[in-house]
C-alpha atoms as a PDB file:
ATOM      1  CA  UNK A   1     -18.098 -75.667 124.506  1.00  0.00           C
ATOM      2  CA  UNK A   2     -14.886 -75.403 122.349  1.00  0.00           C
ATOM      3  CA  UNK A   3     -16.054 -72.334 120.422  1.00  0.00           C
ATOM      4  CA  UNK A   4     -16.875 -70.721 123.650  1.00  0.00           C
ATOM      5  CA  UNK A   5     -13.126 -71.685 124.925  1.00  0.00           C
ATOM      6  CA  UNK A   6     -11.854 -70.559 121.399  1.00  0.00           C
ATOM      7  CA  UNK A   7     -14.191 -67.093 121.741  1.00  0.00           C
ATOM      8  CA  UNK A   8     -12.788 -66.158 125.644  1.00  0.00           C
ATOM      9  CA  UNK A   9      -9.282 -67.522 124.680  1.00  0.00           C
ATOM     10  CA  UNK A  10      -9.359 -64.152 121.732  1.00  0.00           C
ATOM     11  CA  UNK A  11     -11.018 -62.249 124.335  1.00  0.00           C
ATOM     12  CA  UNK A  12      -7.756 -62.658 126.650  1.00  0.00           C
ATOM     13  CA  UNK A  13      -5.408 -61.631 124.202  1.00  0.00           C
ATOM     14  CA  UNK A  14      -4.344 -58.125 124.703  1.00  0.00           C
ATOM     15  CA  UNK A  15      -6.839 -55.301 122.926  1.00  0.00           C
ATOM     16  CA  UNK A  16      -3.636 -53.962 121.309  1.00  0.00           C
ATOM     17  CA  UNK A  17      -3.544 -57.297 119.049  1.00  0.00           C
ATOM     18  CA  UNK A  18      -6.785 -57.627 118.991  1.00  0.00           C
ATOM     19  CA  UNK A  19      -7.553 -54.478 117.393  1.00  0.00           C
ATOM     20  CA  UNK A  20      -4.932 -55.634 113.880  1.00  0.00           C
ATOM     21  CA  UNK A  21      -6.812 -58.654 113.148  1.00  0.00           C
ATOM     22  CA  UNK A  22      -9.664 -58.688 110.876  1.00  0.00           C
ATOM     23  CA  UNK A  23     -12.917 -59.193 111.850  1.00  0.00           C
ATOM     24  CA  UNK A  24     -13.899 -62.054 109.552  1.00  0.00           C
ATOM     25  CA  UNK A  25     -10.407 -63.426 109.616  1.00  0.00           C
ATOM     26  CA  UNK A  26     -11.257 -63.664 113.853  1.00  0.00           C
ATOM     27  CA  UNK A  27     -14.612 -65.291 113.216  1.00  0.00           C
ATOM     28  CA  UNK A  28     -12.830 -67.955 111.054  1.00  0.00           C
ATOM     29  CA  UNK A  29      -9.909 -68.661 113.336  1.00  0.00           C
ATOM     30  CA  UNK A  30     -12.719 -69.134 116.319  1.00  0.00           C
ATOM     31  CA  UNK A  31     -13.348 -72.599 114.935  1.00  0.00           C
ATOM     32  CA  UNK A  32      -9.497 -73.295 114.537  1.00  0.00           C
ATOM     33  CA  UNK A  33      -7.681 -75.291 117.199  1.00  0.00           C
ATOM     34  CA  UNK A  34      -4.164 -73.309 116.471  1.00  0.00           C
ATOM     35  CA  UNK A  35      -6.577 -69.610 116.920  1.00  0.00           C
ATOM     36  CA  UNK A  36      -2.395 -68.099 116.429  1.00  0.00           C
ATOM     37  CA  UNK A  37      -1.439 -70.012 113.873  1.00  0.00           C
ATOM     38  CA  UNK A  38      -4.592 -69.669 111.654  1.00  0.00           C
ATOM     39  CA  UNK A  39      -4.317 -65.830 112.024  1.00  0.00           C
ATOM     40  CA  UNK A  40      -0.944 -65.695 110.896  1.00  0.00           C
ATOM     41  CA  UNK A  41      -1.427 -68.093 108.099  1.00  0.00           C
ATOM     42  CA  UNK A  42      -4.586 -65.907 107.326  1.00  0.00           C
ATOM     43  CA  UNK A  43      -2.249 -62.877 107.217  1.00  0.00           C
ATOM     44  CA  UNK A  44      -4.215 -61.172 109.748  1.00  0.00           C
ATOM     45  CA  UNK A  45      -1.254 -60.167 112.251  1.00  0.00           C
ATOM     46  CA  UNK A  46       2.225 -59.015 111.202  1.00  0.00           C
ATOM     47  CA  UNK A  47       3.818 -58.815 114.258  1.00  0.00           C
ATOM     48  CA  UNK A  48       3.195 -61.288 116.906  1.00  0.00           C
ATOM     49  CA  UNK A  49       4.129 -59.947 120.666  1.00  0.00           C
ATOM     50  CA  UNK A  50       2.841 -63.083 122.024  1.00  0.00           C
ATOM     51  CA  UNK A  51       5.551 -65.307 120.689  1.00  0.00           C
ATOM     52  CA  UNK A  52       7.614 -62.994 121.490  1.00  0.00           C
ATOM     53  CA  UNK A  53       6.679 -63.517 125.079  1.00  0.00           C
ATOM     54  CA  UNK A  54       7.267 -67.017 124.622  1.00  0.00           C
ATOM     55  CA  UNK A  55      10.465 -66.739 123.410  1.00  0.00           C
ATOM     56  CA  UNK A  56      11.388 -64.302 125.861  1.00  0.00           C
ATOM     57  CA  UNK A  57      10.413 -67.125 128.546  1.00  0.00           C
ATOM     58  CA  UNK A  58      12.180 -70.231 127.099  1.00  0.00           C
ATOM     59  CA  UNK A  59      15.322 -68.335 126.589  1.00  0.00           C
ATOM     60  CA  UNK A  60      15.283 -67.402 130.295  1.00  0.00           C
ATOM     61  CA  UNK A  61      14.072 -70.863 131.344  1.00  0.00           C
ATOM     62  CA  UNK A  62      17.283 -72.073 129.648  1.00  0.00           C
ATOM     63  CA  UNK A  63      19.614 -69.623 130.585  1.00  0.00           C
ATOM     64  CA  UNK A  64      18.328 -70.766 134.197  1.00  0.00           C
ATOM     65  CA  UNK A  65      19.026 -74.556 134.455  1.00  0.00           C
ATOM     66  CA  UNK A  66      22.646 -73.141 132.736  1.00  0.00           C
ATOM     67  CA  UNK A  67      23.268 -71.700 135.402  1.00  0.00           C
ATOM     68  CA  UNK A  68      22.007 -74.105 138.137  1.00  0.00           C
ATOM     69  CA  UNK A  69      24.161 -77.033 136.126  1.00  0.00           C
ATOM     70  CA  UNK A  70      27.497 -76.347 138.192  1.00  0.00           C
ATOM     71  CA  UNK A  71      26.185 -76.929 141.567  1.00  0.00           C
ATOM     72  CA  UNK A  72      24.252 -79.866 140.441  1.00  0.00           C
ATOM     73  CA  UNK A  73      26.764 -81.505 138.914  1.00  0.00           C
ATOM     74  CA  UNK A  74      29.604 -81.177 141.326  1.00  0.00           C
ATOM     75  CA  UNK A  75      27.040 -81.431 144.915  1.00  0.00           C
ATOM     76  CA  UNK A  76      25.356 -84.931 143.708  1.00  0.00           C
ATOM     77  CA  UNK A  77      26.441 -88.999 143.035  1.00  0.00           C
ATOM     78  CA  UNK A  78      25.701 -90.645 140.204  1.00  0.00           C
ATOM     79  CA  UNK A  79      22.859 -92.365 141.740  1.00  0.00           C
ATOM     80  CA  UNK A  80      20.772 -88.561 141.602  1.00  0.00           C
ATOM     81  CA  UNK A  81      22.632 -87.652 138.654  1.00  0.00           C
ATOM     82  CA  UNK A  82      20.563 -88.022 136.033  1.00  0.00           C
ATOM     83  CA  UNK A  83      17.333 -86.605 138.081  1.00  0.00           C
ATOM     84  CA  UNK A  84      19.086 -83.368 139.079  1.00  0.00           C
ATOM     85  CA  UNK A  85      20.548 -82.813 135.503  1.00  0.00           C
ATOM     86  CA  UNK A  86      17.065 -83.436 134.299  1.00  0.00           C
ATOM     87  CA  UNK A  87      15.243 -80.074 134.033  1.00  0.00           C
ATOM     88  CA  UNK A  88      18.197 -78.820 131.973  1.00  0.00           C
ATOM     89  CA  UNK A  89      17.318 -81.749 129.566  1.00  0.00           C
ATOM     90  CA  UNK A  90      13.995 -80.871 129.398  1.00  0.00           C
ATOM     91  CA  UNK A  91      14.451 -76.934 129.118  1.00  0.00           C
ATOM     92  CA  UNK A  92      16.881 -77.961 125.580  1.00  0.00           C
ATOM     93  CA  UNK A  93      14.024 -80.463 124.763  1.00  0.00           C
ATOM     94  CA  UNK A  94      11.574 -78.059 124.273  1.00  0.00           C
ATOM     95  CA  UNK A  95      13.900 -75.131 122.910  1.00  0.00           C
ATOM     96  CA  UNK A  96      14.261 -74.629 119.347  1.00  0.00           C
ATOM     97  CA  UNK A  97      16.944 -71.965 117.414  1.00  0.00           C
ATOM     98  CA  UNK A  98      14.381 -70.066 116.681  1.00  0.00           C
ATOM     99  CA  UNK A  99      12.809 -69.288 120.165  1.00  0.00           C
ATOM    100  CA  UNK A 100      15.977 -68.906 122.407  1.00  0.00           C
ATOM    101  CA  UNK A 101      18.529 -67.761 119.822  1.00  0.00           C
ATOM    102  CA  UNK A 102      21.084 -70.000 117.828  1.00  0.00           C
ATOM    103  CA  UNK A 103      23.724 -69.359 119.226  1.00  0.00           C
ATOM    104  CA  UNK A 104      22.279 -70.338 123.010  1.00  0.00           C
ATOM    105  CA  UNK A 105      20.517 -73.378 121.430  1.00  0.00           C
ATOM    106  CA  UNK A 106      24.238 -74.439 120.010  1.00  0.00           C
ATOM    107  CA  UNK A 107      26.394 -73.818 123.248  1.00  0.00           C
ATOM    108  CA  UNK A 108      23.386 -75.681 125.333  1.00  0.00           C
ATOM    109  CA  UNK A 109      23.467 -78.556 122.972  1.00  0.00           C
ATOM    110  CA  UNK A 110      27.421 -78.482 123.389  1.00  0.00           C
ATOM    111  CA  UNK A 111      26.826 -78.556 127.247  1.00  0.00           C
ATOM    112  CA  UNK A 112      24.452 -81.229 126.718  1.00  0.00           C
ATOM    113  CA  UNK A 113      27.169 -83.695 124.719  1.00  0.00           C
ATOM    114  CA  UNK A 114      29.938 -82.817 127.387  1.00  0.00           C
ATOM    115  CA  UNK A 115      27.922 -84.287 130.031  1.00  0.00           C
ATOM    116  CA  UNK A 116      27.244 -87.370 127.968  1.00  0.00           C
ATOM    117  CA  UNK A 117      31.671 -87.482 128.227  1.00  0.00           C
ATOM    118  CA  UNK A 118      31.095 -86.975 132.366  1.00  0.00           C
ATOM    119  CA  UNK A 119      28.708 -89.619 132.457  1.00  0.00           C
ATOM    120  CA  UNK A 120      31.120 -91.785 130.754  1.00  0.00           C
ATOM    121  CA  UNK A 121      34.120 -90.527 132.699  1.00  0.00           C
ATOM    122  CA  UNK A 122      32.229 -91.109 135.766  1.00  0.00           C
ATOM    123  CA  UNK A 123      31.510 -94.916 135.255  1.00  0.00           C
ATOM    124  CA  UNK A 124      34.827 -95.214 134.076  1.00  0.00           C
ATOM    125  CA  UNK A 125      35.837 -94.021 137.347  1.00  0.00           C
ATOM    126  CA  UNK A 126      33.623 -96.257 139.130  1.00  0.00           C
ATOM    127  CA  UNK A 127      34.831 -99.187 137.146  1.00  0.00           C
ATOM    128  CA  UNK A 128      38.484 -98.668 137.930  1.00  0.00           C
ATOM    129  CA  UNK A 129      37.878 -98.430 141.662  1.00  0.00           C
ATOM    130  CA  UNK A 130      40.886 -99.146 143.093  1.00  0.00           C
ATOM    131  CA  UNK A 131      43.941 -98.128 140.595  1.00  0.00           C
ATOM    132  CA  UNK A 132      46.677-100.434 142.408  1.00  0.00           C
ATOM    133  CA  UNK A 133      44.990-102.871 140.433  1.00  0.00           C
ATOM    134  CA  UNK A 134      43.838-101.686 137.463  1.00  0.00           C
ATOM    135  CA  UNK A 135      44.176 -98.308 135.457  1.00  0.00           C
ATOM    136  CA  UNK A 136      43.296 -95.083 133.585  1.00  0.00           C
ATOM    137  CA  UNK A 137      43.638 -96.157 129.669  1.00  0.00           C
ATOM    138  CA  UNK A 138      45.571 -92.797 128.255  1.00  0.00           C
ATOM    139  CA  UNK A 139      44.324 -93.136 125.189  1.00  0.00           C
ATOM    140  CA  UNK A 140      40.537 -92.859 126.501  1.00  0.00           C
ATOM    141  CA  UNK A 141      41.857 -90.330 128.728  1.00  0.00           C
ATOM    142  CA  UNK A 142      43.144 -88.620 125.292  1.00  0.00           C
ATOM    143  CA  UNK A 143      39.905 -88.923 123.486  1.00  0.00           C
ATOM    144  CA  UNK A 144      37.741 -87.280 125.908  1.00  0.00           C
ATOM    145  CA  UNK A 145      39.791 -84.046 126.304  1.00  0.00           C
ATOM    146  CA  UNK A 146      40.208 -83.818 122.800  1.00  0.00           C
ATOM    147  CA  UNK A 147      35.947 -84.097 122.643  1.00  0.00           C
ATOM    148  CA  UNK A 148      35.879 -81.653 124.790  1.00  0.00           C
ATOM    149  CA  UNK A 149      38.207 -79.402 123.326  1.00  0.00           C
ATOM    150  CA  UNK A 150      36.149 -79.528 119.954  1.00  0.00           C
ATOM    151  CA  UNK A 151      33.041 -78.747 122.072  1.00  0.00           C
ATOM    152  CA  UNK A 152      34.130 -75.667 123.880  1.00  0.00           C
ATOM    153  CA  UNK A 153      36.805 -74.442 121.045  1.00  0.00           C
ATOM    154  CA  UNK A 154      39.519 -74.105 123.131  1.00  0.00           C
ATOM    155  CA  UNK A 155      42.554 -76.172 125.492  1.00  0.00           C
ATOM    156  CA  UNK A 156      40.367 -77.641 128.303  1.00  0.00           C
ATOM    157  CA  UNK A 157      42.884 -79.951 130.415  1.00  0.00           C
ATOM    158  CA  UNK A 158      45.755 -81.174 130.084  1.00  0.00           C
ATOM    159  CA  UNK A 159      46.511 -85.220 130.280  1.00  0.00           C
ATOM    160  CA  UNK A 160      49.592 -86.811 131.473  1.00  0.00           C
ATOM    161  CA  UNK A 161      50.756 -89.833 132.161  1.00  0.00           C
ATOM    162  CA  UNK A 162      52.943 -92.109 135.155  1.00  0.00           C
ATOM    163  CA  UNK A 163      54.900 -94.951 134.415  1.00  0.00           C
ATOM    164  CA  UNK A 164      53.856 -98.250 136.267  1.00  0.00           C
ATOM    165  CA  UNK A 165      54.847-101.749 136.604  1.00  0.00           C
ATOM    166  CA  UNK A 166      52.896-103.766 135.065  1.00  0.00           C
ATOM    167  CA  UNK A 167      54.552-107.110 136.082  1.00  0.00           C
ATOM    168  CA  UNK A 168      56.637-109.445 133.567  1.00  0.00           C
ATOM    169  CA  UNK A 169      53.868-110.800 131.848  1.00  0.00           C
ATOM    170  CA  UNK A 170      51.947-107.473 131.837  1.00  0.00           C
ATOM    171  CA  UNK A 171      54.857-106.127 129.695  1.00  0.00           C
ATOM    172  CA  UNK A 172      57.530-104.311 132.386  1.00  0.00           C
ATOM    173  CA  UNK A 173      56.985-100.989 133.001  1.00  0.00           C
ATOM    174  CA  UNK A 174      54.090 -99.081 131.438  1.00  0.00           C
ATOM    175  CA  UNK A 175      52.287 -95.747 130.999  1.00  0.00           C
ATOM    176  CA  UNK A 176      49.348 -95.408 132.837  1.00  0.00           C
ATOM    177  CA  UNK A 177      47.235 -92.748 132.414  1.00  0.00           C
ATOM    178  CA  UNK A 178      45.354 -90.189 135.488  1.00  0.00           C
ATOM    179  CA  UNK A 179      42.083 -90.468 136.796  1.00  0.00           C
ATOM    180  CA  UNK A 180      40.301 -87.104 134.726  1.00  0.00           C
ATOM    181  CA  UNK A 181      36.760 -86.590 136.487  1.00  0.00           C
ATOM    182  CA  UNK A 182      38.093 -83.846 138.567  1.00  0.00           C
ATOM    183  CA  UNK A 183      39.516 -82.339 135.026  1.00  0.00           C
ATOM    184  CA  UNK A 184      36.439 -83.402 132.987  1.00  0.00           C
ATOM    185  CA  UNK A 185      33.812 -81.613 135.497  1.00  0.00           C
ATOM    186  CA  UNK A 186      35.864 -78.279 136.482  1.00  0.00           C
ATOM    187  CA  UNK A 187      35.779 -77.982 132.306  1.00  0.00           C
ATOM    188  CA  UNK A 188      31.730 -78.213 132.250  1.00  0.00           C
ATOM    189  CA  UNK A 189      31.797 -76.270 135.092  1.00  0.00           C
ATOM    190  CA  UNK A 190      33.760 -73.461 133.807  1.00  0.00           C
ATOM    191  CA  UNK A 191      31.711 -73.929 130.520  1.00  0.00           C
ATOM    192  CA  UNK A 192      28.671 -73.500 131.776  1.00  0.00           C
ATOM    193  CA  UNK A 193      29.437 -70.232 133.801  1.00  0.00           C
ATOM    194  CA  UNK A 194      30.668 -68.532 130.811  1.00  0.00           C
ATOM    195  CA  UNK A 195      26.898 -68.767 129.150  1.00  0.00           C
ATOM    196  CA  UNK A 196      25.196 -66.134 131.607  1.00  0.00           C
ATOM    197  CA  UNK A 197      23.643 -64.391 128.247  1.00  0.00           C
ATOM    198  CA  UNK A 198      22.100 -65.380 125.404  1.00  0.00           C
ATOM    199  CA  UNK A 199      25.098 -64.170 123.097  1.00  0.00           C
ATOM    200  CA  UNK A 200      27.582 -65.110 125.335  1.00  0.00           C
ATOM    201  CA  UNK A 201      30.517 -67.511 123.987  1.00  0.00           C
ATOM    202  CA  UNK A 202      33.001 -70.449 125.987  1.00  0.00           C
ATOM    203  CA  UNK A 203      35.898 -68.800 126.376  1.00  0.00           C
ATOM    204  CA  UNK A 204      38.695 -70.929 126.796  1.00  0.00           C
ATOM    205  CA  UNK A 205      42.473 -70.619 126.015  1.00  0.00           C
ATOM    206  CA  UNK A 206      43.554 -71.549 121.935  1.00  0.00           C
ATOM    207  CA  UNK A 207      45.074 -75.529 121.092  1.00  0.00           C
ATOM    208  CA  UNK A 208      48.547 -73.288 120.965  1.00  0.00           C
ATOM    209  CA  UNK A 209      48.332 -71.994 124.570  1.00  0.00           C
ATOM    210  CA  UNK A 210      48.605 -74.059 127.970  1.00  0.00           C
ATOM    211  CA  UNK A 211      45.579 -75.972 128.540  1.00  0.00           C
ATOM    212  CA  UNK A 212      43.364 -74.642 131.278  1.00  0.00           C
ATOM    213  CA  UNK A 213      43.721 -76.876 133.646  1.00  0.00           C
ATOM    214  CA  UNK A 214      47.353 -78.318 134.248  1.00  0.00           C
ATOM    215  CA  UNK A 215      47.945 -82.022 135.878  1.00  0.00           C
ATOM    216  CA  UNK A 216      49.990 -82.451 138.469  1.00  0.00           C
ATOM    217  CA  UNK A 217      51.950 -85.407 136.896  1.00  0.00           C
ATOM    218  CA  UNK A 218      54.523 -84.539 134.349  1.00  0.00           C
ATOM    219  CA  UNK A 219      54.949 -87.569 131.689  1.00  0.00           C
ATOM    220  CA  UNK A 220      53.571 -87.420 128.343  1.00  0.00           C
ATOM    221  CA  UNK A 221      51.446 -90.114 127.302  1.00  0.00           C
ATOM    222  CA  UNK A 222      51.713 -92.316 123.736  1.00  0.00           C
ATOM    223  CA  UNK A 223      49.938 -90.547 121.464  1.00  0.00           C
ATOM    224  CA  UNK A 224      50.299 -87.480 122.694  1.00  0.00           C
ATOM    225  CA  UNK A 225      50.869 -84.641 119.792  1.00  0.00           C
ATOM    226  CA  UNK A 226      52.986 -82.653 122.227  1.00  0.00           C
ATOM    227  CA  UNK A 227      55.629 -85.195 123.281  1.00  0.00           C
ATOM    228  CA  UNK A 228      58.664 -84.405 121.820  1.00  0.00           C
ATOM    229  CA  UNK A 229      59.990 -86.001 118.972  1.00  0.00           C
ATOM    230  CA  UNK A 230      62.963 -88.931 119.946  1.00  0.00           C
ATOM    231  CA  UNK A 231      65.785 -88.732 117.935  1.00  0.00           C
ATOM    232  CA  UNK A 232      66.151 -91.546 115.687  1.00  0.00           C
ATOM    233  CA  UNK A 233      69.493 -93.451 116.306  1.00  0.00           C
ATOM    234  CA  UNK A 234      71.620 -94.285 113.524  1.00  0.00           C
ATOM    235  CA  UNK A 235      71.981 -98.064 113.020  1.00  0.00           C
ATOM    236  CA  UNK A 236      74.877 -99.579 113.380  1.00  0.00           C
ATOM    237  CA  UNK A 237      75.090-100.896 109.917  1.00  0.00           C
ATOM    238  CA  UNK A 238      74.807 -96.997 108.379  1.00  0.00           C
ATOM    239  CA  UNK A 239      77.734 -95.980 110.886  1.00  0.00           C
ATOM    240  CA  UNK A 240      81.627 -95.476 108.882  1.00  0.00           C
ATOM    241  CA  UNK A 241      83.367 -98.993 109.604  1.00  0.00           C
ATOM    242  CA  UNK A 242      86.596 -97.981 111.939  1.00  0.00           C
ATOM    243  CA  UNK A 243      89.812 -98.818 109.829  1.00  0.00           C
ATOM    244  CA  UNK A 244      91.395-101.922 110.330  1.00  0.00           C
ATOM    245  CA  UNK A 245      94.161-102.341 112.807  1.00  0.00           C
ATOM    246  CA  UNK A 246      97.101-104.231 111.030  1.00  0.00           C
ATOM    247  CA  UNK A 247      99.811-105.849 112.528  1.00  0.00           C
ATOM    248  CA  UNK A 248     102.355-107.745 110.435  1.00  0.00           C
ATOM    249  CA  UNK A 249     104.441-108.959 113.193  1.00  0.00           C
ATOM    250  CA  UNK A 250     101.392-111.468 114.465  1.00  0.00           C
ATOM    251  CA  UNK A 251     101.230-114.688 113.214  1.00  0.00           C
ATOM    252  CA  UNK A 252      98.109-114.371 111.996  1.00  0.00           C
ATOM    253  CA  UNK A 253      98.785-111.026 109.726  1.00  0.00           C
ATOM    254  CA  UNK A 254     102.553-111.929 108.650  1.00  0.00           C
ATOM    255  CA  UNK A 255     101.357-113.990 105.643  1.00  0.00           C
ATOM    256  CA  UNK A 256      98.612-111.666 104.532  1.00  0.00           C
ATOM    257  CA  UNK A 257      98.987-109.542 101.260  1.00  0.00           C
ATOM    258  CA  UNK A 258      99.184-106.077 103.117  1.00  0.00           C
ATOM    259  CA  UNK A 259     102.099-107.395 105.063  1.00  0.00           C
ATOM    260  CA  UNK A 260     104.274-108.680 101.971  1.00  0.00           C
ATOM    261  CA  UNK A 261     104.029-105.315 100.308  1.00  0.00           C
END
């Protein structure tokens, strides 16, 4: 029953292909359970159209769920998240370099990590709730535009900060940091319209331009490379002493050296 399986399965492939493979190479690869594979490793087929075909098919497969990613990501709760995101995890499962192109494979993968930052982001959200009583850590805020930044090459958003009291005991006033999902998916969203082609490329604006998205609030937070350098006051000990005031009439200078001169 295999054979016969393995027999119509070379009968289906087109007479083109079947006409460059050698007879008693065919008859061997019959009995093999990989009939493509054993041909090629027999050296019976230089070209192969077929994986071509496939190729063709996982590249577009991919290049689909790309594109569906924006509305799914934006139209959905984290509840239906992760089943909704889940065919473009399977399409990059099952891709390799070789059969959708490198360079597709590598901006996928890219898309792939920056939703792992969303899904943080997200809970992060959810765990802050209400921001009258608790807040957006800058410094997290920080890290996960700078992770994006690596992942798309470019200035995604920018992050800013709000100064906040944070009670006596909670050490005065503060920087707070902004709540970023907005920032964080309008980045993967722009990201993964840019990849409508195989060879296309994120496109984003260069670490020395303005980021791509701007924040509405306009402190800098600690830590921040762009916040401008405070000048340094001088201490008081490195200042020139004033000269002395001397007055030999008082009492209390009359009797001193520089008054008997």
């Amino acid at each position: 029953m295999k054979r016969l399986l393995l027999l119509l399965t070379a009968l289906a492939l087109p007479t083109a292909i079947n006409a460059e493979i050698d007879p008693k190479i065919l008859n061997i690869c019959m009995k093999a359970a990989d009939f493509q594979g054993c041909v090629k490793a027999m050296g019976g087929q230089s070209n192969q159209p077929i994986k071509t075909t496939i190729v063709s098919d996982k590249q577009n497969d991919l290049l689909l769920e790309i594109k569906k990613l924006p509305s799914r990501i934006q139209n959905t709760s984290l509840r239906d998240y992760s089943s909704r995101t889940l065919s473009f995890t399977d399409a990059l499962a099952v891709s390799t370099p070789e059969e959708v192109g490198s360079k597709l494979y590598e901006n996928a993968k890219n898309l792939s990590y920056s939703l792992d930052i969303l899904i943080k982001t997200w809970n992060r959200d959810i765990k802050i709730g209400d921001e009258s009583t608790s807040y957006w850590d800058s410094q997290k805020n920080l890290n996960a535009k700078r992770s994006l930044d690596l992942l798309f090459g470019g200035n995604t958003f920018e992050v800013k900060c709000k100064t906040r009291w944070a009670g006596l005991f909670g050490g005065g006033n503060i920087k707070v940091g902004e709540n970023i999902l907005l920032p964080v998916v309008k980045t993967i969203v722009y990201a993964s319209q840019q990849l409508k082609t195989a060879d296309s490329e994120f496109n984003f604006p260069s670490l020395n331009e303005a980021p791509l998205f701007r924040s509405s609030l306009t402190e800098y937070c600690p830590g921040d490379p762009n916040a401008p350098v405070e000048e340094v006051k001088q201490e008081e000990k490195d200042k020139p002493k004033k000269p002395l005031k001397i007055n030999c009439k008082s009492p209390v200078w009359k009797n001193k050296p520089q008054c008997k001169k």
